[in-house]
Protein backbone atom coordinates (compact mmCIF):
# COMPACT_ATOMS: atom_id res chain seq x y z
CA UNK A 1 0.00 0.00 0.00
CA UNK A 2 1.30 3.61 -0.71
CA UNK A 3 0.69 4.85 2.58
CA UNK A 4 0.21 4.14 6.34
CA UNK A 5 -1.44 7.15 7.49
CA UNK A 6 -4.99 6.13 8.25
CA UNK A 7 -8.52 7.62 8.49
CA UNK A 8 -9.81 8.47 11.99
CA UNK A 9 -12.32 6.48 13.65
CA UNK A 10 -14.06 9.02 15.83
CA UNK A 11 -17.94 9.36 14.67
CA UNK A 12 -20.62 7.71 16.62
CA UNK A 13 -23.92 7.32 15.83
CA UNK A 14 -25.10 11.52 17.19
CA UNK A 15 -22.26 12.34 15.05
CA UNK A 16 -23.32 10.41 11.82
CA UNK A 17 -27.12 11.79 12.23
CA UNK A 18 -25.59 15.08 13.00
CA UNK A 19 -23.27 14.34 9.36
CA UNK A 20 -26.26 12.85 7.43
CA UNK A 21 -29.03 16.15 8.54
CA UNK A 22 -25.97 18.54 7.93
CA UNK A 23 -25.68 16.99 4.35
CA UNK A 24 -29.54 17.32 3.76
CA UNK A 25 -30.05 20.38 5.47
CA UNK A 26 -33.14 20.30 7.13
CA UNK A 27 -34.78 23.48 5.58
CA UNK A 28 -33.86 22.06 2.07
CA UNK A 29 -36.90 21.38 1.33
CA UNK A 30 -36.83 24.97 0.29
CA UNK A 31 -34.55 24.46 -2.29
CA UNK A 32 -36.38 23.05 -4.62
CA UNK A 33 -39.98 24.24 -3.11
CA UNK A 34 -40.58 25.97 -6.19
CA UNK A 35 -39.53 23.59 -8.72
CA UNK A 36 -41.28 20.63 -7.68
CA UNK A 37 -44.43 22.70 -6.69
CA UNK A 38 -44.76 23.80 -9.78
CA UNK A 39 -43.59 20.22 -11.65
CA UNK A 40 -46.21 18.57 -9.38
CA UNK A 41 -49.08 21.32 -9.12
CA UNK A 42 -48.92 22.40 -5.97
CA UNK A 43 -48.56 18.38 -4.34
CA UNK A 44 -45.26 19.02 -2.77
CA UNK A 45 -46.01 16.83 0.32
CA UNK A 46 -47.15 13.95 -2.05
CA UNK A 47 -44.04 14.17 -4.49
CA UNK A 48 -41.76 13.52 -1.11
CA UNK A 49 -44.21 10.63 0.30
CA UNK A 50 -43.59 8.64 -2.98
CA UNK A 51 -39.84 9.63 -2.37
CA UNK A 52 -39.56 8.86 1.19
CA UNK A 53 -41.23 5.41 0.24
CA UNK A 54 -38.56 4.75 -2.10
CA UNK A 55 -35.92 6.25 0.01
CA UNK A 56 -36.68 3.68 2.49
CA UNK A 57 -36.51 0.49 0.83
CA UNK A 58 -32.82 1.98 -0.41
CA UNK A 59 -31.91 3.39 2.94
CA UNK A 60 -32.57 -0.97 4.18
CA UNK A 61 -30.24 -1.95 1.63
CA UNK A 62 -27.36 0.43 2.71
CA UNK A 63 -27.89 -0.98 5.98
CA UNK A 64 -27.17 -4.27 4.87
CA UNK A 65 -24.32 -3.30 2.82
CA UNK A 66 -22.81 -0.35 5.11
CA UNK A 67 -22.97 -3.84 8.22
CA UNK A 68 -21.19 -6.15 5.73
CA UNK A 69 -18.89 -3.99 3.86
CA UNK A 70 -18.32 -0.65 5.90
CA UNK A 71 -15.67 0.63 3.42
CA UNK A 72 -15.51 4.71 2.82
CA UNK A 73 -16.45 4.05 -1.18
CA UNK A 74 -20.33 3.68 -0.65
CA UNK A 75 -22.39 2.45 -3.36
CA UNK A 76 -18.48 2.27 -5.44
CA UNK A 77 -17.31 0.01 -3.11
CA UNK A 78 -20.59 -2.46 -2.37
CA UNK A 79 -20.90 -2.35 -6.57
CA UNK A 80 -17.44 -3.62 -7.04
CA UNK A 81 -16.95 -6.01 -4.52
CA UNK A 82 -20.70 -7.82 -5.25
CA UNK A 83 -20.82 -7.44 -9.75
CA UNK A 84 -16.87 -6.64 -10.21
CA UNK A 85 -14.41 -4.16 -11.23
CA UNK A 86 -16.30 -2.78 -14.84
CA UNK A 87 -19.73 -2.30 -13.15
CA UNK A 88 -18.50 -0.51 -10.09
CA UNK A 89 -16.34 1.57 -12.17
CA UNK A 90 -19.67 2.93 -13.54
CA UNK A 91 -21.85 2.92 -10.76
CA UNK A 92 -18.94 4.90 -8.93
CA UNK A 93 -18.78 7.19 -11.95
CA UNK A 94 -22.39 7.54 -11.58
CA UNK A 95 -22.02 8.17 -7.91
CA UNK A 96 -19.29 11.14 -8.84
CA UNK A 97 -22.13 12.98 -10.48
CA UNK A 98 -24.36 13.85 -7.98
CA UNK A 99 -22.05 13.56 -4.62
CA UNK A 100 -19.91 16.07 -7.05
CA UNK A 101 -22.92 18.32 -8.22
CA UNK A 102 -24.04 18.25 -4.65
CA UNK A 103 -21.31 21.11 -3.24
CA UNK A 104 -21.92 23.08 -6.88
CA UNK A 105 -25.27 23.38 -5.75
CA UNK A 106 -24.80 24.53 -2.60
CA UNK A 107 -22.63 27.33 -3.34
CA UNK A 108 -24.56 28.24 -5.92
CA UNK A 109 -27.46 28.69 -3.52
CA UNK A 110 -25.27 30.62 -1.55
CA UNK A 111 -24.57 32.91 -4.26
CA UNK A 112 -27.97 33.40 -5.71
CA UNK A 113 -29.50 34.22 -2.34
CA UNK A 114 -26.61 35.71 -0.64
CA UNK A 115 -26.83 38.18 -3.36
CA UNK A 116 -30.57 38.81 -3.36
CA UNK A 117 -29.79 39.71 0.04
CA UNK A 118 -26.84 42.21 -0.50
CA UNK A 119 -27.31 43.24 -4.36
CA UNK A 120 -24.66 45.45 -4.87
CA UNK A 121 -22.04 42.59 -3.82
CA UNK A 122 -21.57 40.13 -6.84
CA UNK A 123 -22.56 36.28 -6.44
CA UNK A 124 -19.38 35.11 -7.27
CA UNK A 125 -17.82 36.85 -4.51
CA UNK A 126 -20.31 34.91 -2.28
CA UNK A 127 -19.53 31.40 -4.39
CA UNK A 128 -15.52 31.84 -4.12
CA UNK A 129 -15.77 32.33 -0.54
CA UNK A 130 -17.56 29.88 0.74
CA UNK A 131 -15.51 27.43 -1.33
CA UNK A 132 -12.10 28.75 -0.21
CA UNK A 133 -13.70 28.29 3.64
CA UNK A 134 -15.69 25.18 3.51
CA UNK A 135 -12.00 23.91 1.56
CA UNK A 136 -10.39 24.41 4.49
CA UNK A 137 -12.98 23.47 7.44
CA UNK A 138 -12.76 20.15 5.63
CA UNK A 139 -8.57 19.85 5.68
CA UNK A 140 -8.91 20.00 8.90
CA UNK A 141 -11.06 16.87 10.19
CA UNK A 142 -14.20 15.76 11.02
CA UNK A 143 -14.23 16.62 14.29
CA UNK A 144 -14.97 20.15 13.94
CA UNK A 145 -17.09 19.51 11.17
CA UNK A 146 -19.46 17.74 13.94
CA UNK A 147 -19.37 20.50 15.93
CA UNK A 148 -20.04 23.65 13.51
CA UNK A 149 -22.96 20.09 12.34
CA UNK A 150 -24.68 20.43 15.30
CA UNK A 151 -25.03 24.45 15.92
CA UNK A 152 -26.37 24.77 12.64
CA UNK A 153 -28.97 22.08 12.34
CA UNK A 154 -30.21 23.47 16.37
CA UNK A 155 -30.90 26.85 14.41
CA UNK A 156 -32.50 25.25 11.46
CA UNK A 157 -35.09 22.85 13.88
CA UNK A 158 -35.70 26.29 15.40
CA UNK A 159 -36.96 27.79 12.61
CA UNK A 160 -38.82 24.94 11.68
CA UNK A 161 -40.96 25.07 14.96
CA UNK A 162 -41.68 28.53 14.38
CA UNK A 163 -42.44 28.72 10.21
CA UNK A 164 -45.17 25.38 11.27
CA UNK A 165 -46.55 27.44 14.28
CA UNK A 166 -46.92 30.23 12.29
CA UNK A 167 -48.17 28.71 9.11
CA UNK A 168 -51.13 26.84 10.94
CA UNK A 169 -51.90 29.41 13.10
CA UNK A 170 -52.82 31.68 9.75
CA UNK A 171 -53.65 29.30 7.01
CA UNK A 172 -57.34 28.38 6.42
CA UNK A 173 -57.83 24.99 8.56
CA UNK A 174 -61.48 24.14 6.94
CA UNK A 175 -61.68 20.49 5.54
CA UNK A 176 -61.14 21.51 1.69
CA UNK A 177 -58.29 23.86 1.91
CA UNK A 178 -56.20 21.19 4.18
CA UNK A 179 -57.45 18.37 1.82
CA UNK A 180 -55.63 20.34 -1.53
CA UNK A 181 -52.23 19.32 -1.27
CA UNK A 182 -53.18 16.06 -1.10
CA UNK A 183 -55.81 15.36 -3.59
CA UNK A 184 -54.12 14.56 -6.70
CA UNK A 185 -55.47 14.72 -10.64
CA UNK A 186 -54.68 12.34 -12.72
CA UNK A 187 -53.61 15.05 -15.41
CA UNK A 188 -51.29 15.86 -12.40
CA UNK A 189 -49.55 12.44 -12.10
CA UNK A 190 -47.05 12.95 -14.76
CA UNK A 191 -45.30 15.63 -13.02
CA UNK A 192 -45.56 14.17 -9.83
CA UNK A 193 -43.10 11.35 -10.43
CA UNK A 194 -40.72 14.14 -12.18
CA UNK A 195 -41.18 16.19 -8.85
CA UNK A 196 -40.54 13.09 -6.59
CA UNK A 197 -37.96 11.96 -9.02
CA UNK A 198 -35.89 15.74 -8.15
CA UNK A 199 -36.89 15.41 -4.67
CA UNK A 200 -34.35 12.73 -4.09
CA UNK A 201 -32.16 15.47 -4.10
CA UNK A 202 -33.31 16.18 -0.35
CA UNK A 203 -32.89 12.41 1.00
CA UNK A 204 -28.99 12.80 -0.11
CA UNK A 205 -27.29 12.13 3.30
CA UNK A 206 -28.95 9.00 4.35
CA UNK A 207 -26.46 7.58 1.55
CA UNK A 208 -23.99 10.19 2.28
CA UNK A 209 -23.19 8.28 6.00
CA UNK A 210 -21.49 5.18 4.65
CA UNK A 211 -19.17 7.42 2.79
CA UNK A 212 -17.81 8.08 6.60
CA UNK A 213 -17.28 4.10 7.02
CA UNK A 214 -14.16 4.43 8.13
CA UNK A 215 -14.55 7.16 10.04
CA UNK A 216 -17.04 5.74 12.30
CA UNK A 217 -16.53 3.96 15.38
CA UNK A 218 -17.99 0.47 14.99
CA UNK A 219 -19.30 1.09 11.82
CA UNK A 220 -21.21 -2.11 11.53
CA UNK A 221 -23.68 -1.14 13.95
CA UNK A 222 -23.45 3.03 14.12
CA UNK A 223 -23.81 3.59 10.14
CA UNK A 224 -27.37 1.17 10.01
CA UNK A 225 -28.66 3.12 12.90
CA UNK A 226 -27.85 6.17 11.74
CA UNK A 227 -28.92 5.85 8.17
CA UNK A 228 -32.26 5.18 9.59
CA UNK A 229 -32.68 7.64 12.04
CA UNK A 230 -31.81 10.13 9.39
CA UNK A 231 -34.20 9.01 7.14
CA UNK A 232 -37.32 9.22 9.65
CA UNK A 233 -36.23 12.37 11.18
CA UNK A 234 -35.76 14.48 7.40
CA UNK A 235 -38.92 12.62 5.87
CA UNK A 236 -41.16 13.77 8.63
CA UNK A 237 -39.70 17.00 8.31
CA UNK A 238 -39.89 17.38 4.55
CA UNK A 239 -43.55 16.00 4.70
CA UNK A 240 -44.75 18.86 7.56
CA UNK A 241 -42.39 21.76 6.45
CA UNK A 242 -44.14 21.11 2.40
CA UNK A 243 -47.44 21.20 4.04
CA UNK A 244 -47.94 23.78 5.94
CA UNK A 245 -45.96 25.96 3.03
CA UNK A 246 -48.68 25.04 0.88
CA UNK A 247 -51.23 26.02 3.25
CA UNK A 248 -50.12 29.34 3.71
CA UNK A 249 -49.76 29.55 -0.16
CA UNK A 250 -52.11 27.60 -2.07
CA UNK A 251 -51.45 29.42 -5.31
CA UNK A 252 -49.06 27.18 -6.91
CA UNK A 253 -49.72 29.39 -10.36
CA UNK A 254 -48.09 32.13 -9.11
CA UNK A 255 -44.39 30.59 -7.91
CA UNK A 256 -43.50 29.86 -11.78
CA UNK A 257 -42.10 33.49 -12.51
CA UNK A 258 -40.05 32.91 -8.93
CA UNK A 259 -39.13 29.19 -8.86
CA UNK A 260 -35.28 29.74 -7.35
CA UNK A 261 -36.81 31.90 -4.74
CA UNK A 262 -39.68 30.71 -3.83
CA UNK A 263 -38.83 30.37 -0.37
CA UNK A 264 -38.06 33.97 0.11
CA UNK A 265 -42.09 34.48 -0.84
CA UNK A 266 -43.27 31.73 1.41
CA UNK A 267 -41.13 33.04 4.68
CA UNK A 268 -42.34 36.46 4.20
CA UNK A 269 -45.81 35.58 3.42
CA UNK A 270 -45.56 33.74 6.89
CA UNK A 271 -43.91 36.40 9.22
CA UNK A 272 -43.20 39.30 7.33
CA UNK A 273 -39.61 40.71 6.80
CA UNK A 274 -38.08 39.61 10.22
CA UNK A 275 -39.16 36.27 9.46
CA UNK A 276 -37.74 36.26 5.50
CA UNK A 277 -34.44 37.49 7.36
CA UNK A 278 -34.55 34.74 10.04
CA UNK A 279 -35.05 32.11 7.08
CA UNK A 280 -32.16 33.74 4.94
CA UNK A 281 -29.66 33.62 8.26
CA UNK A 282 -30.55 29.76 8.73
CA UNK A 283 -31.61 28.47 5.27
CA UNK A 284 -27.89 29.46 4.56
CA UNK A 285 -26.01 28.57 7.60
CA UNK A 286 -27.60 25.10 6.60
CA UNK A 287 -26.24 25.71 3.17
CA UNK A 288 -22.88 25.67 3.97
CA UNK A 289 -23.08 22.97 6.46
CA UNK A 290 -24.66 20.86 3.81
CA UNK A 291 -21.39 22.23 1.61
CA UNK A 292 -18.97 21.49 4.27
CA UNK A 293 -20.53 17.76 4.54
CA UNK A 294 -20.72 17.67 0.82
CA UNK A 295 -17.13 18.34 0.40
CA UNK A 296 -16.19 15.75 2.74
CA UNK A 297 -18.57 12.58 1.43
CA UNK A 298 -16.99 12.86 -2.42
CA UNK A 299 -13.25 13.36 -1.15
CA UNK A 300 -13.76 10.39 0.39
CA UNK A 301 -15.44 8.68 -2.64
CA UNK A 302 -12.36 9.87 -4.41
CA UNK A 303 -10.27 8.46 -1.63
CA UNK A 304 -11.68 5.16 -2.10
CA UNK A 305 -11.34 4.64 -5.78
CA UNK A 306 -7.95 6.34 -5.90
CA UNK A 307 -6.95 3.80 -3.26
CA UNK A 308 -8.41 1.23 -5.66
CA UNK A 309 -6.18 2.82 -8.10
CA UNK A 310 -9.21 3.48 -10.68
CA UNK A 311 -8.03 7.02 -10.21
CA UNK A 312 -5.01 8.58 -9.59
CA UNK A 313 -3.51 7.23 -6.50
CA UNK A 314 -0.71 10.31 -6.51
CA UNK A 315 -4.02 12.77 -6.06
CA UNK A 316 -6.44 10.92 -4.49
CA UNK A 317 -5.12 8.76 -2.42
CA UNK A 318 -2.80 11.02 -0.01
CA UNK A 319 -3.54 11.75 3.77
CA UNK A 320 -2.68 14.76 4.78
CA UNK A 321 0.02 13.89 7.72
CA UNK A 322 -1.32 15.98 10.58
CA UNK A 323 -5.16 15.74 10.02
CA UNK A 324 -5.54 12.64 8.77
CA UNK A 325 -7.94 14.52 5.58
CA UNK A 326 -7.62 13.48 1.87
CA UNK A 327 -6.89 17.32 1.29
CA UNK A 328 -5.72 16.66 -2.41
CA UNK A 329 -8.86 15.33 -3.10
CA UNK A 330 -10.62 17.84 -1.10
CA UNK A 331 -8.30 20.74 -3.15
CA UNK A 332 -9.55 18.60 -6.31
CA UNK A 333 -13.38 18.87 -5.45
CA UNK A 334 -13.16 22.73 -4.42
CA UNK A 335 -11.38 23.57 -7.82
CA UNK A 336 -14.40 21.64 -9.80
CA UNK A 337 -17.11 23.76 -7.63
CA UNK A 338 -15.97 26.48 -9.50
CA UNK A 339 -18.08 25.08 -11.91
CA UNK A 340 -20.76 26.94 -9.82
CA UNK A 341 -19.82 30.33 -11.47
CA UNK A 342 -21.93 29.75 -14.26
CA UNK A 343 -23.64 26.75 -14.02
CA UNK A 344 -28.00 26.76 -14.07
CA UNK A 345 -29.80 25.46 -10.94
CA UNK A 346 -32.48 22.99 -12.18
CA UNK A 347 -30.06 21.58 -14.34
CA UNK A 348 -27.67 20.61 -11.09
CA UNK A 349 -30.44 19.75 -9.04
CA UNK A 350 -31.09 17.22 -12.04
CA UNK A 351 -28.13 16.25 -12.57
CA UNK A 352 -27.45 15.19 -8.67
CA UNK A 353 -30.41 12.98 -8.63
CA UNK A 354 -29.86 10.91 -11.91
CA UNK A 355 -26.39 10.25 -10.25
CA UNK A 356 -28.35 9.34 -7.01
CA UNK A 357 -30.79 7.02 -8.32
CA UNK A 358 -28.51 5.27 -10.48
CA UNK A 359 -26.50 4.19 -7.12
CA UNK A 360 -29.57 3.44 -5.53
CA UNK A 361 -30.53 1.28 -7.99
CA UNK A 362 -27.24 -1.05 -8.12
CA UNK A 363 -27.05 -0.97 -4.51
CA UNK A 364 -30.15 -2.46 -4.14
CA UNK A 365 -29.08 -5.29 -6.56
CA UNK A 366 -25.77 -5.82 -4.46
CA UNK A 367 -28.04 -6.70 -1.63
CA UNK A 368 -29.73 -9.64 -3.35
CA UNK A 369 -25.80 -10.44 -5.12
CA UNK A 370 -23.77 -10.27 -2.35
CA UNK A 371 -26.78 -12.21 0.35
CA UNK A 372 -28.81 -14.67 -1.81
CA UNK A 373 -26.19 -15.55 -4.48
CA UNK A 374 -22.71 -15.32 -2.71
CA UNK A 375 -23.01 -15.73 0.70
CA UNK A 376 -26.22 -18.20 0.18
CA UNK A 377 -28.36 -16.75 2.48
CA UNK A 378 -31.88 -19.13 2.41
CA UNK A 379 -35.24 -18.88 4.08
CA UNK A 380 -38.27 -16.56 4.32
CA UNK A 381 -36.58 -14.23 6.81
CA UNK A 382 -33.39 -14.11 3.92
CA UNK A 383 -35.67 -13.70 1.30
CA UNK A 384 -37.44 -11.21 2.44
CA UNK A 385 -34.56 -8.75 4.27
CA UNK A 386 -32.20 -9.86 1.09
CA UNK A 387 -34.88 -10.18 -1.90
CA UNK A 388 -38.13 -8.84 -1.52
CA UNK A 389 -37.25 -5.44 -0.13
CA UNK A 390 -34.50 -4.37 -2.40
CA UNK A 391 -36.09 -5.67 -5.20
CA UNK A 392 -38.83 -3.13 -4.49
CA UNK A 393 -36.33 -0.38 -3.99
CA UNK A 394 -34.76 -1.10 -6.99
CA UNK A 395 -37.88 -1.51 -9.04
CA UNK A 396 -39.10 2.24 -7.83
CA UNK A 397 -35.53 3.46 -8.08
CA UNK A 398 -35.18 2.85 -12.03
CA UNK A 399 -38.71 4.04 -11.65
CA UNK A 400 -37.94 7.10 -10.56
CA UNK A 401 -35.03 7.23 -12.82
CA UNK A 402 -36.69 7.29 -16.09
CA UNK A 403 -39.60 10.27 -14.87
CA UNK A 404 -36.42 12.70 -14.46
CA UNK A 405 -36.50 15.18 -16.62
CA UNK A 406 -35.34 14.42 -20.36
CA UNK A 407 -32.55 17.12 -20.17
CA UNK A 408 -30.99 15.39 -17.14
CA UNK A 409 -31.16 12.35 -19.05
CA UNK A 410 -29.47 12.77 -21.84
CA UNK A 411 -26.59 15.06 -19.90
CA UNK A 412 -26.50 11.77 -17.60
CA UNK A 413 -26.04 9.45 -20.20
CA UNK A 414 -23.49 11.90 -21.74
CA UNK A 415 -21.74 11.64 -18.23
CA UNK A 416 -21.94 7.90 -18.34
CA UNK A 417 -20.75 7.50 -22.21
CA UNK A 418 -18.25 9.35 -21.12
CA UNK A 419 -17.15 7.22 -18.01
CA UNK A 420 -17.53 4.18 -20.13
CA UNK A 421 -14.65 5.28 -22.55
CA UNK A 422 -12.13 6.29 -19.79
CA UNK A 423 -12.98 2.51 -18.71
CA UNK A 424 -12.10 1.28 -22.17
CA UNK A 425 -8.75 3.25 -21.73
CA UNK A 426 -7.94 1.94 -17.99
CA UNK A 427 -8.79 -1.80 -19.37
CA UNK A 428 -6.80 -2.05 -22.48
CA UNK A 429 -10.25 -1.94 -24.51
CA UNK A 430 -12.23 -4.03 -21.62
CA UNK A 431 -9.72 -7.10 -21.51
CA UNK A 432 -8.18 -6.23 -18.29
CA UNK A 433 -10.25 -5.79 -14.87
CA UNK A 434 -10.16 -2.69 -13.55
CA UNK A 435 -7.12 -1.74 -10.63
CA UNK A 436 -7.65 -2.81 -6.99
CA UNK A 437 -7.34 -2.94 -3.89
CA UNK A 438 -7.55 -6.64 -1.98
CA UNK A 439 -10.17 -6.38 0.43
CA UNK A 440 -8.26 -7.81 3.36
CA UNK A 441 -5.68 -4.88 2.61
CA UNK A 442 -8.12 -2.62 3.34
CA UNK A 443 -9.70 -4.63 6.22
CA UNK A 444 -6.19 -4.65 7.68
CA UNK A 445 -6.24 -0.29 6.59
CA UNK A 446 -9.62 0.38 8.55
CA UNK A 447 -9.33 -2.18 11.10
């Protein structure tokens, strides 16, 4: 192996939660409250039930695969061990796209609303500078990444109480006007599974915790409970947050000139100016925790196929020899966000969940490879934990795959074409396997 230094093992299972909420941010629902309100006509909280359904059946199969193979790689790492070197090449190409597109959109959320706020100071100023910081709060370690985690999701729950306090304590309670968001049209169902295809966007985290497998202290029992707990806790408040906005503001109609900022109407419309400043201070302290977290689940990605030797092991698989960070990587990541200078927001927030659901999809499948065919798992308990259940999250995760929208598609496929002839390259024109790493090498790494 090229090195000795070692990732630290120092997240428990508060941590990991803290990690996981950090990376979804628990107001980003409004960050694509517009979008999807308007994709599924003004069903928000139905668009995330059909998501958190999904998300669930998923989240059960990182469980199993985070308990039997807690490896830093994620979906890479379960993909190549359980089909081989070619298919988890792609999958953790895949994977690049939207744990890579996940820190663009973040400081590109900083920008756009950072500048509403203070117009006469550019958005780029806003984008660079967060990068440059968040850069650097992640060279340093994960340790006082859990810390800044923790302050910033308490102020985000905070405003949470308040925005549903406020929103039911003004919205019209009679038995049609609660019933709305929740009645659906069949003319409506179309956009729906778009919307709830986007919205997987907000679940990213869950997934984002067995990135930190090697970070975590006993990872075969911290990174299933804290996958889970994550889940629950961000799908509740996705569902309640969604309704009550729509509550307030029924009038789906007239968010389409305003998609990006939707939010800014909704907070005002609930508490006036102090309460559209209270939601700007917290929406975008969550943000850049979400950036921070971000930045640390795809350097770590990186890490693990550089380590694998997929990528360059000169860049990306280097320890920094104080902090124990892999701050190339990280350096590698912040210099790509740049990307955020210019680049559109639907089309990232696309982008991130084609990459998403095309990891869901194949980690489902190592569940039923790695349990039913290698290890020869048998019985109706097996064949339900092991079959049944990830075949239904992989069913609604291709599902939700092809209802993305048809830009995101092709620039996906584009991304994967793409992928598919570096892979040519790195295998001699397919004949070779891929370069890697001997799993008790990295047993004897992490251990």
């Amino acid at each position: 192996m090229p090195q000795n230094i070692q990732l630290r093992r120092v997240l428990k299972t508060p941590a990991l939660v803290a990690f996981g909420l950090a990376y979804m941010v628990p107001l980003g629902v409004f960050t694509t409250y517009g979008q999807v309100t308007v994709l599924s006509h003004g069903h928000l909280p139905i668009a995330y039930l059909i998501t958190i359904i999904t998300i669930l059946f998923t989240a059960l199969s990182y469980c199993r695969m985070t308990s039997a193979l807690p490896l830093a790689g994620s979906a890479y790492s379960y993909v190549q061990r359980c089909f081989g070197g070619k298919t988890g090449f792609l999958v953790g190409w895949a994977q690049i796209l939207d744990y890579l597109f996940l820190p663009i959109l973040n400081y590109l959320v900083l920008g756009i609303f950072l500048h509403e706020a203070f117009p006469a100071i550019p958005a780029a100023v806003f984008v660079l500078g967060s990068i440059a910081s968040v850069s650097l709060l992640n060279i340093l370690g994960v340790r006082l990444l859990t810390s800044v985690n923790f302050s910033l999701i308490s102020a985000q729950m905070v405003f949470i109480v308040l925005f549903l306090a406020l929103s039911f304590s003004q919205a019209d309670l009679s038995p049609e006007a609660l019933l709305k968001p929740l009645l659906v049209d069949s003319s409506d169902f179309s956009g729906l599974l778009s919307g709830a295809a986007v919205l997987c966007l907000a679940f990213l985290g869950f997934d984002a915790i067995a990135t930190m497998a090697e970070e975590a202290h006993d990872a075969k029992r911290t990174l299933p409970r804290a996958i889970l707990i994550t889940v629950i806790a961000a799908g509740t408040i996705f569902m309640a947050v969604s309704y009550a906005a729509h509550l307030i503001y029924p009038d789906w109609k007239a968010l389409i000139p305003v998609q990006d900022t939707a939010s800014l109407v909704i907070s005002e419309k609930v508490g006036g100016k102090w309460m559209y400043t209270f939601f700007m201070a917290t929406y975008l302290t969550g943000v850049y925790a979400s950036a921070m977290t971000a930045q640390t689940g795809v350097s770590r990605i990186f890490y693990a196929m550089g380590r694998e030797g997929v990528l360059p092991r000169k860049i990306f698989f280097h320890l920094h020899q104080r902090f124990h960070t892999p701050y190339r990587a990280i350096i590698f990541v912040a210099i790509i966000s740049l990307s955020a200078l210019f680049l559109d927001l639907s089309m990232v927030v696309s982008m991130i969940s084609f990459g998403a659901l095309g990891a869901f999809t194949f980690v489902n499948l190592s569940v039923i490879k790695h349990f039913l065919i290698n290890e020869k798992r048998r019985g109706t308990s097996a064949m339900m934990k092991y079959g049944l259940l990830p075949m239904m999250g992989f069913v609604m995760s291709v599902w939700l795959w092809v209802n993305l929208e048809p830009d995101a598609l092709k620039v996906g496929l584009i991304w994967l074409v793409i992928g598919f002839i570096y892979l040519v390259y790195l295998t001699k024109g397919l004949r070779q396997a891929p370069p890697s790493v001997d799993h008790d090498d990295i047993a004897h790494l992490i251990d």
